[in-house]
C-alpha atoms as a PDB file:
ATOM      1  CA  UNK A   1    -142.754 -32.681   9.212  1.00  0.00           C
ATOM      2  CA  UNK A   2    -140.254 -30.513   7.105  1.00  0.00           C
ATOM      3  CA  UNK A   3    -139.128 -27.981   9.962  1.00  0.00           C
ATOM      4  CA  UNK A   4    -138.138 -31.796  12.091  1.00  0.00           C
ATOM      5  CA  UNK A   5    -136.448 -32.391   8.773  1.00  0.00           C
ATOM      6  CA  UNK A   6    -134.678 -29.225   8.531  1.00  0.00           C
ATOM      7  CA  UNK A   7    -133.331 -29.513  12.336  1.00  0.00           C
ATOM      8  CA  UNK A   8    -131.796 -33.478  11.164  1.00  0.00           C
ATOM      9  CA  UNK A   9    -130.329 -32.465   8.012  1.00  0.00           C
ATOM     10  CA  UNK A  10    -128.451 -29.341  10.284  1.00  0.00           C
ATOM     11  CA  UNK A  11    -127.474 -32.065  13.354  1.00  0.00           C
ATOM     12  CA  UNK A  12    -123.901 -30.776  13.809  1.00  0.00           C
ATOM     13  CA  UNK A  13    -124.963 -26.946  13.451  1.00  0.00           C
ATOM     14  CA  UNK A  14    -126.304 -23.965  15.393  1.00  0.00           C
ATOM     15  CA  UNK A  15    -129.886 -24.093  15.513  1.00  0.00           C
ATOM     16  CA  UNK A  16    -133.107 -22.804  17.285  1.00  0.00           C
ATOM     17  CA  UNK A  17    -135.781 -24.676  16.642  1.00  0.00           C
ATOM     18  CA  UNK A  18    -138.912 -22.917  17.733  1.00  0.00           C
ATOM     19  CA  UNK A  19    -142.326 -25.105  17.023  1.00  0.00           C
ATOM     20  CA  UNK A  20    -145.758 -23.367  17.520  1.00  0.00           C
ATOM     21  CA  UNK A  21    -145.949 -23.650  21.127  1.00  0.00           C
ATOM     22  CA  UNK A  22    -142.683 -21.021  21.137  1.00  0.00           C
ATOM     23  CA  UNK A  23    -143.623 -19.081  18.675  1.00  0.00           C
ATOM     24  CA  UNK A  24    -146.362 -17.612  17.223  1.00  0.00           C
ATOM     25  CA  UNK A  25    -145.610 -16.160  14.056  1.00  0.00           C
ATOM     26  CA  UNK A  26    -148.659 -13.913  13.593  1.00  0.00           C
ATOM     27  CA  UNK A  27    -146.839 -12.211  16.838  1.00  0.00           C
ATOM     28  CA  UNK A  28    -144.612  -9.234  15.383  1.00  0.00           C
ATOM     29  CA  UNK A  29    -142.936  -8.858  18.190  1.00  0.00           C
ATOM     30  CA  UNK A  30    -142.617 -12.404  19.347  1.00  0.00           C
ATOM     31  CA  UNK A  31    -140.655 -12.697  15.725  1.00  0.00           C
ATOM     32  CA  UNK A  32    -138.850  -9.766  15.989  1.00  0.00           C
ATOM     33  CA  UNK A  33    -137.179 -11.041  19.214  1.00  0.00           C
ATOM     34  CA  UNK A  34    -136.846 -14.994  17.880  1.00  0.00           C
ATOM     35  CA  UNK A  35    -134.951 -13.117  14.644  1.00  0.00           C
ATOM     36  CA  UNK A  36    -132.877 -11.374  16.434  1.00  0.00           C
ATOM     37  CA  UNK A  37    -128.962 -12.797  16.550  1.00  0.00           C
ATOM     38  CA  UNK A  38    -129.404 -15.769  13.607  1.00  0.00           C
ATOM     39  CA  UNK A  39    -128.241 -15.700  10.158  1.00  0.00           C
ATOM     40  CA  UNK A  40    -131.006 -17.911   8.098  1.00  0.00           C
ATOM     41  CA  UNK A  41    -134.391 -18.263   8.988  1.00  0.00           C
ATOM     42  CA  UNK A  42    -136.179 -21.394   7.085  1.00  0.00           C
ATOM     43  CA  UNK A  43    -140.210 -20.756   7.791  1.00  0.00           C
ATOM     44  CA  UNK A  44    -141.965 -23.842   7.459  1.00  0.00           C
ATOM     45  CA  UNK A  45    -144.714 -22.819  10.099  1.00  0.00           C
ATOM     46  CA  UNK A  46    -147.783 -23.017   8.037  1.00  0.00           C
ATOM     47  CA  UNK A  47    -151.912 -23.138   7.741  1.00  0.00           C
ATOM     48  CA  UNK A  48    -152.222 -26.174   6.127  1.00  0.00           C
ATOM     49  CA  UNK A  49    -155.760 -27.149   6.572  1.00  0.00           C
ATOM     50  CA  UNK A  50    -156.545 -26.980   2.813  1.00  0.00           C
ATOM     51  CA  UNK A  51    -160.406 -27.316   3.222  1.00  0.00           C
ATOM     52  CA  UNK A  52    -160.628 -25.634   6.608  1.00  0.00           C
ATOM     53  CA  UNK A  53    -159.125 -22.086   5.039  1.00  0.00           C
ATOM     54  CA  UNK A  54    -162.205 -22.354   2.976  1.00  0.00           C
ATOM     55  CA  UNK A  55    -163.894 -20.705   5.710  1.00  0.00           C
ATOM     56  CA  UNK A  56    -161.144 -19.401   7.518  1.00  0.00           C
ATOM     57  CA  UNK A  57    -159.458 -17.697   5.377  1.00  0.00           C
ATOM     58  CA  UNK A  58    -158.681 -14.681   7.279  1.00  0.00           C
ATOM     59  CA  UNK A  59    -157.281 -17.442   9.979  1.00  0.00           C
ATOM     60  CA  UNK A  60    -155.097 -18.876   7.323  1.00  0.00           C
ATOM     61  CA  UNK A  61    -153.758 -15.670   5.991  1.00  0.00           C
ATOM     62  CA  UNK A  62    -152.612 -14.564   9.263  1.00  0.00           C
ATOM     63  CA  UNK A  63    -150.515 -17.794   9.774  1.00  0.00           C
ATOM     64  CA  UNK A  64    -149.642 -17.900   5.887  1.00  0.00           C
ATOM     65  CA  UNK A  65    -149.675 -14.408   4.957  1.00  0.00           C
ATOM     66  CA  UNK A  66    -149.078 -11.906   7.667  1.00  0.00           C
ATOM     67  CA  UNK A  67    -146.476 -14.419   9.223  1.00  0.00           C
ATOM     68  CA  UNK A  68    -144.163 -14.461   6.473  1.00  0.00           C
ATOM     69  CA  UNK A  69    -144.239 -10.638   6.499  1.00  0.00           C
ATOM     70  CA  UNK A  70    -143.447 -10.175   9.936  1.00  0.00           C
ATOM     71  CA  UNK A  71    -140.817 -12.552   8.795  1.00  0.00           C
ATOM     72  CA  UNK A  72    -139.488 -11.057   6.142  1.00  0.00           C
ATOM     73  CA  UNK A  73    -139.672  -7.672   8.064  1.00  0.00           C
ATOM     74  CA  UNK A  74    -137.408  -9.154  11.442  1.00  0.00           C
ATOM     75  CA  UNK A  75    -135.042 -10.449   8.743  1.00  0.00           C
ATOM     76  CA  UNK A  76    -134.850  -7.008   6.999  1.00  0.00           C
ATOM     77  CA  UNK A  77    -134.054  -5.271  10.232  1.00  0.00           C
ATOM     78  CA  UNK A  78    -131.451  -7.891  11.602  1.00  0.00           C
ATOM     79  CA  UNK A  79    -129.611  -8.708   8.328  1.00  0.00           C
ATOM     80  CA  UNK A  80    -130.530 -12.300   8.258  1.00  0.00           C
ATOM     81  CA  UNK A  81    -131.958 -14.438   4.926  1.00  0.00           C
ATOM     82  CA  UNK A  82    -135.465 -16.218   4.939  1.00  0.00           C
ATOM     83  CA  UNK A  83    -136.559 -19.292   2.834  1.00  0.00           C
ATOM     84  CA  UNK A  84    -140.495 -19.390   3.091  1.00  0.00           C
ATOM     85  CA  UNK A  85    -141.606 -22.552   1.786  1.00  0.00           C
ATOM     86  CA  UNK A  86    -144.802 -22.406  -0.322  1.00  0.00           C
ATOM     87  CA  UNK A  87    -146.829 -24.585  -2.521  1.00  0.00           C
ATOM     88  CA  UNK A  88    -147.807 -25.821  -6.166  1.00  0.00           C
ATOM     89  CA  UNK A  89    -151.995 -24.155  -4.572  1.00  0.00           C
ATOM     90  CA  UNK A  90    -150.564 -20.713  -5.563  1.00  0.00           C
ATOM     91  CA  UNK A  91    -151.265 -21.885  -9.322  1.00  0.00           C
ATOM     92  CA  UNK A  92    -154.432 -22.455 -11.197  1.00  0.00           C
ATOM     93  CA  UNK A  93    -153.765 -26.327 -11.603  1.00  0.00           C
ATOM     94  CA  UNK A  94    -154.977 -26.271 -15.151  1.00  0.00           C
ATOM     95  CA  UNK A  95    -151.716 -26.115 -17.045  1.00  0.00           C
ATOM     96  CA  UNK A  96    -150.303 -29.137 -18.955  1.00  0.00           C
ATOM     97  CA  UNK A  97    -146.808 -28.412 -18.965  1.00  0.00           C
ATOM     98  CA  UNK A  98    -144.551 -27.788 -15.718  1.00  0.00           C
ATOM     99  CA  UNK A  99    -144.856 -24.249 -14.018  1.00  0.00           C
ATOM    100  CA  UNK A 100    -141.974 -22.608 -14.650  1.00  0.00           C
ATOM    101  CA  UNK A 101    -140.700 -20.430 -11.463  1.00  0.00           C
ATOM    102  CA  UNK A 102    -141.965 -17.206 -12.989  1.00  0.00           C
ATOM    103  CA  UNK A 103    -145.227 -18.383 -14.286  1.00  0.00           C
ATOM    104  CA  UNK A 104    -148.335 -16.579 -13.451  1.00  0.00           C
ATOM    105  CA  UNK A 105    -149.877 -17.329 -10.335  1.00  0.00           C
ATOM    106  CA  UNK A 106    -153.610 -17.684 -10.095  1.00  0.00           C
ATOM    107  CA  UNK A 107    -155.156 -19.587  -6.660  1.00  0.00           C
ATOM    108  CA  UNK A 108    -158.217 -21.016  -6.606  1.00  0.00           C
ATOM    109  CA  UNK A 109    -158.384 -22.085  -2.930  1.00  0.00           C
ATOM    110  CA  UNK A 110    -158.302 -19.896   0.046  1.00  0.00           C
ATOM    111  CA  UNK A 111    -155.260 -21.761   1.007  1.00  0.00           C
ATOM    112  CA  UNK A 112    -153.624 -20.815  -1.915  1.00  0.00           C
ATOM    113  CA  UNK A 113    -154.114 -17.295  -1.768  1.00  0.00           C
ATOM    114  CA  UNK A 114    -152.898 -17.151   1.895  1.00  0.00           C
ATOM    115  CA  UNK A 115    -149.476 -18.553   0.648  1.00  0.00           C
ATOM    116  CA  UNK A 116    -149.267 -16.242  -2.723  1.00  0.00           C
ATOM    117  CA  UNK A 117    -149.792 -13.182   0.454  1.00  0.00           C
ATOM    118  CA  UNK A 118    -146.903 -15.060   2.256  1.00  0.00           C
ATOM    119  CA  UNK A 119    -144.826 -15.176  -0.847  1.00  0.00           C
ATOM    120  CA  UNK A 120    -145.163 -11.515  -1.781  1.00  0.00           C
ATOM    121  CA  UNK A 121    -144.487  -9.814   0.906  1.00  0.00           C
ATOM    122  CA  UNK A 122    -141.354 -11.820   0.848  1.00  0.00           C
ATOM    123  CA  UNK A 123    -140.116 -11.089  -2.125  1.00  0.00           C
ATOM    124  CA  UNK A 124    -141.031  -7.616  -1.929  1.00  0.00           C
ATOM    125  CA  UNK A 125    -139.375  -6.863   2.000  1.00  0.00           C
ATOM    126  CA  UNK A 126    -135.938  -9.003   0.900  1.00  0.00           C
ATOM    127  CA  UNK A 127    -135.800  -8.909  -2.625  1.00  0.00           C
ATOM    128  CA  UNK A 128    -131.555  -9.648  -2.228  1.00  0.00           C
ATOM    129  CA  UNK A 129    -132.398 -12.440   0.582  1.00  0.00           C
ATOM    130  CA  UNK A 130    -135.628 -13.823   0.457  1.00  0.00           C
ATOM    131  CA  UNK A 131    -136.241 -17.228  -1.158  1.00  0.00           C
ATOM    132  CA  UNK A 132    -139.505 -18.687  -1.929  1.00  0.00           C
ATOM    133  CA  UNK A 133    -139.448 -22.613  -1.832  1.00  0.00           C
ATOM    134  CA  UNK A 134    -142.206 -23.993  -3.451  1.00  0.00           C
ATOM    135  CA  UNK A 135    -143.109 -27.908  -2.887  1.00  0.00           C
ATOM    136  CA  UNK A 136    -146.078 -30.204  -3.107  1.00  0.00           C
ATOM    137  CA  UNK A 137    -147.381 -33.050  -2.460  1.00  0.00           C
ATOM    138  CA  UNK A 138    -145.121 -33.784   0.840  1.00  0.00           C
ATOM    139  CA  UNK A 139    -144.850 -36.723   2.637  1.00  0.00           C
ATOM    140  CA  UNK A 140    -142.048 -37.855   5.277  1.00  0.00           C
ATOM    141  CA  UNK A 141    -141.752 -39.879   8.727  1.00  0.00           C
ATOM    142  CA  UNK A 142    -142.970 -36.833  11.111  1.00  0.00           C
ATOM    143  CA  UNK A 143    -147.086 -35.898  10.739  1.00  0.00           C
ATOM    144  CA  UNK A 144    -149.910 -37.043   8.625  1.00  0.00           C
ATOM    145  CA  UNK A 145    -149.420 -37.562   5.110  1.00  0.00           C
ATOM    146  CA  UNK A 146    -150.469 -39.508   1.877  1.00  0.00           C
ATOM    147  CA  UNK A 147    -148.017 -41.761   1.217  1.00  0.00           C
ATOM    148  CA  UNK A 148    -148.160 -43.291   5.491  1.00  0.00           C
ATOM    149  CA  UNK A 149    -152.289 -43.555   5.217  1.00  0.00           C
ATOM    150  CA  UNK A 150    -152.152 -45.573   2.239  1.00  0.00           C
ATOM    151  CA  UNK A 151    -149.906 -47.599   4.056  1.00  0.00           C
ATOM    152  CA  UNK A 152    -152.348 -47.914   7.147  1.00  0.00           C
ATOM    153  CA  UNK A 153    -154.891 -48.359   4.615  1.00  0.00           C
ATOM    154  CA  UNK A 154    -153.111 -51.138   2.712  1.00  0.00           C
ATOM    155  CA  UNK A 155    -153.608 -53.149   6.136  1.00  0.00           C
ATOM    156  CA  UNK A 156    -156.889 -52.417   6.958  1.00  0.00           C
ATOM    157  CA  UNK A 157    -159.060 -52.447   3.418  1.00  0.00           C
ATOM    158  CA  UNK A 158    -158.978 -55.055   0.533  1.00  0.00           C
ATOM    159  CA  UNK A 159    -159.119 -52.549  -2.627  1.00  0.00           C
ATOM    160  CA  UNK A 160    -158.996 -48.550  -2.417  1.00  0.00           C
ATOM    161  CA  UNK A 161    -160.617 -46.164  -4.680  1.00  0.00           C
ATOM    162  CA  UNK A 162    -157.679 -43.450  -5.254  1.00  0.00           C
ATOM    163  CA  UNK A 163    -157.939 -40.316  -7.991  1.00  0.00           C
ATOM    164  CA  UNK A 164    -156.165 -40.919 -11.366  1.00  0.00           C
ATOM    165  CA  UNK A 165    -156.964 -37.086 -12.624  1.00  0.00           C
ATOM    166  CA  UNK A 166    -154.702 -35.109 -10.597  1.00  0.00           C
ATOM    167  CA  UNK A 167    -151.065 -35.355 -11.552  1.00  0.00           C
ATOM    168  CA  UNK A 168    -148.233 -33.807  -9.667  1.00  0.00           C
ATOM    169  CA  UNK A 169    -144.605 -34.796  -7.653  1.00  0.00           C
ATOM    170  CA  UNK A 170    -144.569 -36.625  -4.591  1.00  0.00           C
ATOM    171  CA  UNK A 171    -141.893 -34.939  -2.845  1.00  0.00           C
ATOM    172  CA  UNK A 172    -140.074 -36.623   0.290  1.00  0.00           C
ATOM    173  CA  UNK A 173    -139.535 -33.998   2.841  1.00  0.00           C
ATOM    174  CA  UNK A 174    -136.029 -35.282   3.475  1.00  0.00           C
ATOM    175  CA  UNK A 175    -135.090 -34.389   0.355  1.00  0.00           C
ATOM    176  CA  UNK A 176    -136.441 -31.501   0.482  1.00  0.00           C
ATOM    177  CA  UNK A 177    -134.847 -30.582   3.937  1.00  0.00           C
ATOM    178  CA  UNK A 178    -131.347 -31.575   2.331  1.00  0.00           C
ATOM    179  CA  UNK A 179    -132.678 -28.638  -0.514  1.00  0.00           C
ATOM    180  CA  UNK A 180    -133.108 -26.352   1.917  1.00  0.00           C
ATOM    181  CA  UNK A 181    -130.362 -26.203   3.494  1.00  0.00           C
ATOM    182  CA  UNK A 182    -128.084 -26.703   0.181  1.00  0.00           C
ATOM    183  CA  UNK A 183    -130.127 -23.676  -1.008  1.00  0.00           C
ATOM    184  CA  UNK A 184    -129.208 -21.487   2.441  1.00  0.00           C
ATOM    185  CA  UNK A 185    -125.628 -22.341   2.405  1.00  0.00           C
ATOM    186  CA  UNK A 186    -125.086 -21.662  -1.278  1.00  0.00           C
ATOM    187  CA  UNK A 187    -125.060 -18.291  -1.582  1.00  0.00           C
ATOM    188  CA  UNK A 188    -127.652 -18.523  -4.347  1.00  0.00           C
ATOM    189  CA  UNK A 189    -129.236 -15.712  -6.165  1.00  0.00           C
ATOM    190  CA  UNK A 190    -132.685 -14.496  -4.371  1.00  0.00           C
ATOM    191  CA  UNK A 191    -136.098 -15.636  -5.541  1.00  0.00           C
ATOM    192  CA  UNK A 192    -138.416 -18.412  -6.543  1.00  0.00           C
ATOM    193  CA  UNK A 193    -137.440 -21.921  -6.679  1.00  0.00           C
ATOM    194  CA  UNK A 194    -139.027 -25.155  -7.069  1.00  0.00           C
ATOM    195  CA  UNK A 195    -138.560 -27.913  -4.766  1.00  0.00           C
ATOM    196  CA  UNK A 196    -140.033 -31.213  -5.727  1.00  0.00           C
ATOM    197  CA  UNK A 197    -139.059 -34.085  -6.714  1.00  0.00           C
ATOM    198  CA  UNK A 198    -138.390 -34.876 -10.424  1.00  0.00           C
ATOM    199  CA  UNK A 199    -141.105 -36.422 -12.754  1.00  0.00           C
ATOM    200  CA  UNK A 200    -144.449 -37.125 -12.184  1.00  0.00           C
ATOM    201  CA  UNK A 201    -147.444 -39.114 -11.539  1.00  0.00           C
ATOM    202  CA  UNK A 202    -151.538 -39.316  -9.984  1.00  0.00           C
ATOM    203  CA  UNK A 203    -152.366 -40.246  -6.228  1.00  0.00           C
ATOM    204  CA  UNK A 204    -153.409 -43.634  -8.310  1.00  0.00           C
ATOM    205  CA  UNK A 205    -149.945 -43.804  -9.478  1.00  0.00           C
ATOM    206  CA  UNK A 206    -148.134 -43.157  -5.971  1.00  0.00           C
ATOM    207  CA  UNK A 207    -150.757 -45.363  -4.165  1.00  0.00           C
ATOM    208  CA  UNK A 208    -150.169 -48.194  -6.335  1.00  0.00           C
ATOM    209  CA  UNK A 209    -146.283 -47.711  -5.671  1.00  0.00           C
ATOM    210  CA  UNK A 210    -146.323 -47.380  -2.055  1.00  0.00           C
ATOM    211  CA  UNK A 211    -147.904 -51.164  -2.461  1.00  0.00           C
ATOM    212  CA  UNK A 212    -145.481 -51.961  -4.443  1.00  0.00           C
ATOM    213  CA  UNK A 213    -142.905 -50.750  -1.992  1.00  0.00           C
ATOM    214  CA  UNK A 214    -144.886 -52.483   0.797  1.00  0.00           C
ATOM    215  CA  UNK A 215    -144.675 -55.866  -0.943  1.00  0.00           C
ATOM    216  CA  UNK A 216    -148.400 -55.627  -1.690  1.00  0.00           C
ATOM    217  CA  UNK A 217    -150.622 -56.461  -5.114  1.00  0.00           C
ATOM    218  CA  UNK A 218    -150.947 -52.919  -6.520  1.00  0.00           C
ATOM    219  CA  UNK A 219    -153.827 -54.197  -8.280  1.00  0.00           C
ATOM    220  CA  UNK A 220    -156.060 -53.421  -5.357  1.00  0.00           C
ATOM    221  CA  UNK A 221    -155.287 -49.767  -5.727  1.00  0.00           C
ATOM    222  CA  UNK A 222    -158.045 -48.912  -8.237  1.00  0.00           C
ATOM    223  CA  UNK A 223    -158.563 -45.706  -9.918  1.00  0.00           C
ATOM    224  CA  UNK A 224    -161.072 -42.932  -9.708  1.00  0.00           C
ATOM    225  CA  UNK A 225    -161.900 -38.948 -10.695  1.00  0.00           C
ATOM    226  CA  UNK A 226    -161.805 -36.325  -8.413  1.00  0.00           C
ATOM    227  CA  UNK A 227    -165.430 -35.784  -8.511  1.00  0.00           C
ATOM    228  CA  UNK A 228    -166.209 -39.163  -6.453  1.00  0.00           C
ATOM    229  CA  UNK A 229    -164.548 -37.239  -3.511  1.00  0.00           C
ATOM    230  CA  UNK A 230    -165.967 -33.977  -3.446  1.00  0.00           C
ATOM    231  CA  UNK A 231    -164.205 -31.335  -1.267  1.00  0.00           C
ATOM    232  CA  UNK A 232    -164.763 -27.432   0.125  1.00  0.00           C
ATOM    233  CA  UNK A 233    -161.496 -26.562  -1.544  1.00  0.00           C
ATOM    234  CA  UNK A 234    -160.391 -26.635  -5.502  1.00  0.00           C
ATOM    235  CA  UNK A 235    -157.786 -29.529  -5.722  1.00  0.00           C
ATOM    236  CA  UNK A 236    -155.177 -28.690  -8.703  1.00  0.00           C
ATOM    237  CA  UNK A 237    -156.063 -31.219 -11.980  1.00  0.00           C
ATOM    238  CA  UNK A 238    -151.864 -30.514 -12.464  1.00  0.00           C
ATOM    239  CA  UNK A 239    -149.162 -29.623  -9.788  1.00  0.00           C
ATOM    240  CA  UNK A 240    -146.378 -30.213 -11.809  1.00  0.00           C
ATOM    241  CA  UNK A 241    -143.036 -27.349 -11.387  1.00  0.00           C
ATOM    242  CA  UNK A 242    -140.678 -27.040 -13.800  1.00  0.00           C
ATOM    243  CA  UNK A 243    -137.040 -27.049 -12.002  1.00  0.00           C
ATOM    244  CA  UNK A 244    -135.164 -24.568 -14.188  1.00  0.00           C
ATOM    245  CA  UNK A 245    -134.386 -22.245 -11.195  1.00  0.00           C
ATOM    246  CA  UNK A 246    -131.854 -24.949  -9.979  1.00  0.00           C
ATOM    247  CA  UNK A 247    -129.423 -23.329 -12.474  1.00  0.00           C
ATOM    248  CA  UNK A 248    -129.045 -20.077 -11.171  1.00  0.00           C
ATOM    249  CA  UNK A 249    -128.001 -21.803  -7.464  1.00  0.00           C
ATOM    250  CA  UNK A 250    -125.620 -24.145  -9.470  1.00  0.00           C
ATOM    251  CA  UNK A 251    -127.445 -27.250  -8.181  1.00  0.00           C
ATOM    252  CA  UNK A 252    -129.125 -30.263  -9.821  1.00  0.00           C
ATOM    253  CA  UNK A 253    -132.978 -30.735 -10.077  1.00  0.00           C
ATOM    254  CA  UNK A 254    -134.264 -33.235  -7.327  1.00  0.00           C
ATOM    255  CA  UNK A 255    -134.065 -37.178  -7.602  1.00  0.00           C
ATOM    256  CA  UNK A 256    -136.767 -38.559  -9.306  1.00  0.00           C
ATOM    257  CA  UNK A 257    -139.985 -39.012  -6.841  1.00  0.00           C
ATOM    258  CA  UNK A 258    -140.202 -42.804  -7.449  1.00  0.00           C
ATOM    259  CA  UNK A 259    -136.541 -43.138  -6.363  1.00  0.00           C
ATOM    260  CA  UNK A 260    -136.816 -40.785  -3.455  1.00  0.00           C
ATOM    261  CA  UNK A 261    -139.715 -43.096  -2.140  1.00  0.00           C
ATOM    262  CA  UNK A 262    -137.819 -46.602  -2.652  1.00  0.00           C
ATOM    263  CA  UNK A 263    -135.272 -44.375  -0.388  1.00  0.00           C
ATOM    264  CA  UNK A 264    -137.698 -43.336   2.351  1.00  0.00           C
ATOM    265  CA  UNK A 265    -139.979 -46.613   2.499  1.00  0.00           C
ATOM    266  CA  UNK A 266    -137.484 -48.170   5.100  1.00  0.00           C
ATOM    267  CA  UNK A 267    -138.517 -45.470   7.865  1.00  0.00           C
ATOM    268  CA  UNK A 268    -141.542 -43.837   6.156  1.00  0.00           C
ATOM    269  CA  UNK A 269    -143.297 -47.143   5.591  1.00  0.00           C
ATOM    270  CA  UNK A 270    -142.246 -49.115   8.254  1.00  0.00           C
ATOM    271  CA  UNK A 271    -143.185 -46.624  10.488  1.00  0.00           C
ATOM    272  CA  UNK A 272    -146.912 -46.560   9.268  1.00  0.00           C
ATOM    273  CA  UNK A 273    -147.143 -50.500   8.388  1.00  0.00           C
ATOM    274  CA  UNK A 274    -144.949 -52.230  10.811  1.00  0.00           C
ATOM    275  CA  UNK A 275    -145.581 -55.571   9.852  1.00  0.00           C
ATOM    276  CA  UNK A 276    -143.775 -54.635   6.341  1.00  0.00           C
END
């Protein structure tokens, strides 16, 4: 979803754009050689079978974890900068105030830790070039995502049941493509920044929009706690980032998320409720 993203936002530029079937980024020397000759890398190959790492994890941390490094490590070697994209999972969820960028970091999910691994060793191999993007709660036109099944759901169910206790930023990965690149052509400090669209609200809050955006009664969207869906992994009660980091890049904090998805309904929606 993103990485398709990345590749439209950079139309007009010189760009390799490698999917899993060309490379496989737990391969060292498979990323050594794909490294080799570029100037940015922008690694949004990821494990992102939340539940599944549960009892995988050593399968997620090879994808999350041990590809960054080899990552980070090609970069090192060939001179090039790498933005790793990570996630709101490498935090506790039980703060009530936005994460700042250096807040402590404390997963609860196996998924989580396999992206804190990813994170680390890139800071630590490029500490002058490597950026850590963290985002959450993504949705966009390309793959499977919240926002498009409540829109298939919208046309298929009277009411839906959808959690009011978890709060966080639904993040439109166009915007956050745009980010990216802004944030690779900007010659911007190294380190931790926080990609997500501004404010916030619950998968009640977003559901009931993306009805409104569909035309739809948002009264059918009812709400519920997490505990009525229970899953293998820890979902975070609060995903919300603080955007702070912006400053040291000289950019502006993302749109707010409710404005970014009036923008994307047109192709986002459409796409997953045709008859809208």
């Amino acid at each position: 979803m993103l990485g398709r993203d990345v590749v439209t936002v950079l139309h007009d530029a010189d760009v390799t754009a490698l999917g899993r079937a060309e490379l496989d980024v737990t391969d060292a020397d498979a990323v050594d050689h794909a490294v080799r000759g570029h100037d940015v890398v922008v690694n949004a190959a990821a494990w992102t079978d939340v539940d599944g790492a549960e009892s995988a994890e050593a399968a997620a941390t090879a994808v999350n974890g041990d590809g960054p490094a080899h990552l980070a490590a090609a970069c090192a070697r060939h001179g090039a900068r790498l933005v790793q994209i990570s996630t709101d999972y490498v935090f506790d969820g039980a703060a009530t105030a936005p994460y700042a960028e250096d807040a402590p970091t404390g997963p609860r999910s196996a998924y989580g830790r396999s992206k804190l691994a990813g994170e680390r060793a890139v800071l630590a191999t490029l500490p002058d070039t490597g950026y850590v993007v963290r985002t959450a709660w993504l949705y966009g036109e390309h793959g499977g995502n919240f926002v498009a099944t409540m829109a298939r759901l919208a046309a298929a169910r009277d009411t839906l049941d959808v959690v009011d206790d978890q709060r966080g930023q639904p993040t439109w990965s166009l915007d956050l493509a745009r980010r990216v690149v802004e944030l690779a052509t900007a010659d911007a400090p190294a380190g931790v920044y926080h990609a997500t669209n501004s404010g916030e609200t619950t998968w009640f809050g977003l559901a009931r929009a993306v009805f409104t955006q569909l035309g739809l009664d948002p009264e059918r969207v009812r709400p519920t706690t997490t505990d009525t869906f229970p899953r293998p992994a820890p979902r975070p009660a609060y995903s919300v980032l603080g955007h702070r980091g912006w400053d040291r890049a000289g950019l502006a904090p993302m749109r707010r998320w409710d404005e970014a998805l009036a923008a994307a309904a047109p192709v986002v929606l459409a796409k997953a409720f045709p008859n809208s």
